[in-house]
Protein backbone atom coordinates (compact mmCIF):
# COMPACT_ATOMS: atom_id res chain seq x y z
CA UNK A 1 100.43 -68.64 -42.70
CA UNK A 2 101.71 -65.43 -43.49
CA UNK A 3 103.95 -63.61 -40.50
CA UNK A 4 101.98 -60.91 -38.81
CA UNK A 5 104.36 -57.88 -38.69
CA UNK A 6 101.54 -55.29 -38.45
CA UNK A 7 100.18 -53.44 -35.59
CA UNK A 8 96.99 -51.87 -34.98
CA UNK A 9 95.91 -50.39 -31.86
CA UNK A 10 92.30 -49.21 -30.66
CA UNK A 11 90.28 -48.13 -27.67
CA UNK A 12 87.04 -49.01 -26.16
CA UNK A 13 84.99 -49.26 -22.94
CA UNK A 14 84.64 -51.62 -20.55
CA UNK A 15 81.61 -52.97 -21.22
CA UNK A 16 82.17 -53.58 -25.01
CA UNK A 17 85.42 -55.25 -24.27
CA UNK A 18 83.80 -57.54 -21.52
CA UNK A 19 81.17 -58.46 -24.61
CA UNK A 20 84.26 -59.05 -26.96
CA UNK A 21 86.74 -61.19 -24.67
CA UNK A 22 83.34 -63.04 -24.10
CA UNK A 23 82.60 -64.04 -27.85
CA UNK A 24 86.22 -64.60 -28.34
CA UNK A 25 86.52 -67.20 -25.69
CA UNK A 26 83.36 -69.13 -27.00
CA UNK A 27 85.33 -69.23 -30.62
CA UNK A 28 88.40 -70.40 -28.69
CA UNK A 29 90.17 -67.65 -29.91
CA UNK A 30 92.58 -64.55 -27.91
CA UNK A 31 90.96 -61.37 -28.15
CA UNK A 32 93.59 -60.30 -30.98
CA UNK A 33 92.43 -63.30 -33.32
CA UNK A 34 88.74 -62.75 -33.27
CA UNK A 35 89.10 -59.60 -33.34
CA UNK A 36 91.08 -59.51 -36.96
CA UNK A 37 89.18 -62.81 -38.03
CA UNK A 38 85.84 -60.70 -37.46
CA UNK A 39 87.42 -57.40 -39.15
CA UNK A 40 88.56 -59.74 -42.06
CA UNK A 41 85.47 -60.92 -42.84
CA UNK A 42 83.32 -57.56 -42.52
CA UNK A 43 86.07 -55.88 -44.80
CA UNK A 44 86.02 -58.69 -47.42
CA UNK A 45 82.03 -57.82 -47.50
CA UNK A 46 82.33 -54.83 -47.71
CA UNK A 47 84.91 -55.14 -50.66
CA UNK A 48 82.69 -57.69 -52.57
CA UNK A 49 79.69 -55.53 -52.26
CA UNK A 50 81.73 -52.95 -53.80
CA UNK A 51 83.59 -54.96 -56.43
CA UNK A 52 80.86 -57.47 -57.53
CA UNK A 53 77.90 -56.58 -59.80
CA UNK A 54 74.78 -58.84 -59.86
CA UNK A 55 72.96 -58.79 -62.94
CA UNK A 56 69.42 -60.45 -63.51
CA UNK A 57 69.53 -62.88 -66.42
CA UNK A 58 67.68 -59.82 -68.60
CA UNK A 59 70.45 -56.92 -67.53
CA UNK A 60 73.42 -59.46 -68.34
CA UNK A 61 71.57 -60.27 -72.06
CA UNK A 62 71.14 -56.28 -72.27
CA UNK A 63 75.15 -55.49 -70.74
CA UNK A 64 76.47 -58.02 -73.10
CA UNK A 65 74.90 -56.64 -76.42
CA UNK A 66 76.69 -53.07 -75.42
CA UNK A 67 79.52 -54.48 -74.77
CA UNK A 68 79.69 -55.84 -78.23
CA UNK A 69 78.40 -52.80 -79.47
CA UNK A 70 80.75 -50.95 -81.99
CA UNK A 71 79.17 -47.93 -82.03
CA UNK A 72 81.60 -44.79 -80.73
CA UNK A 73 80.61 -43.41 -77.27
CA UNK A 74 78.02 -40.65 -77.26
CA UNK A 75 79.13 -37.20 -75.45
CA UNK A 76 77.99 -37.91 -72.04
CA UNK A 77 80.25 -41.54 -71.96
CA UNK A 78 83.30 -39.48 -73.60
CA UNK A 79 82.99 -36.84 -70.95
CA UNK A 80 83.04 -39.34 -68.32
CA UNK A 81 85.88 -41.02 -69.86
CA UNK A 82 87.61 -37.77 -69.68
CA UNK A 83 87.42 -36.76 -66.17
CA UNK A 84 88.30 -40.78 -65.24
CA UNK A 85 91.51 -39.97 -67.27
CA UNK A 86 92.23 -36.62 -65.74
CA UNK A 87 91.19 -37.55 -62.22
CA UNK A 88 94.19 -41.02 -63.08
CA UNK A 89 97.30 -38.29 -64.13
């Protein structure tokens, strides 16, 4: 287990802590835990919704064929490639 080192610090009311400590203590878990364990697992969704792409079966066929696709990019594709470049330096 890595060594936590790391502090983050946040406010709230009364009522939403109450509703927190609550669901903490039927996990077994300090505040602190559940609270990360629950943040963990929203961001990792959050990332995988952003980093994953689901294709249908007819989509990956079509993404594969481009892929292996020789022809040179057309202007709109070498424009974007551009600004990706600029927007990287």
């Amino acid at each position: 287990m890595l060594a936590l080192s790391e502090r983050i610090n946040l406010r709230t009311n009364a009522e939403t802590k109450s509703l927190l400590v609550r669901a903490a203590s039927c996990r077994g878990l300090s505040l602190s835990n559940f609270l990360l364990e629950a943040a963990q697992k929203m961001a990792e969704e959050i990332l995988k919704g952003q980093e994953q792409i689901l294709l249908s079966q007819r989509d990956w066929e079509r993404f594969v064929l481009i892929l292996d696709d020789d022809a040179p990019p057309n202007t709109k594709l070498q424009k974007a490639m551009d600004k990706y470049k600029a927007s990287q330096a």
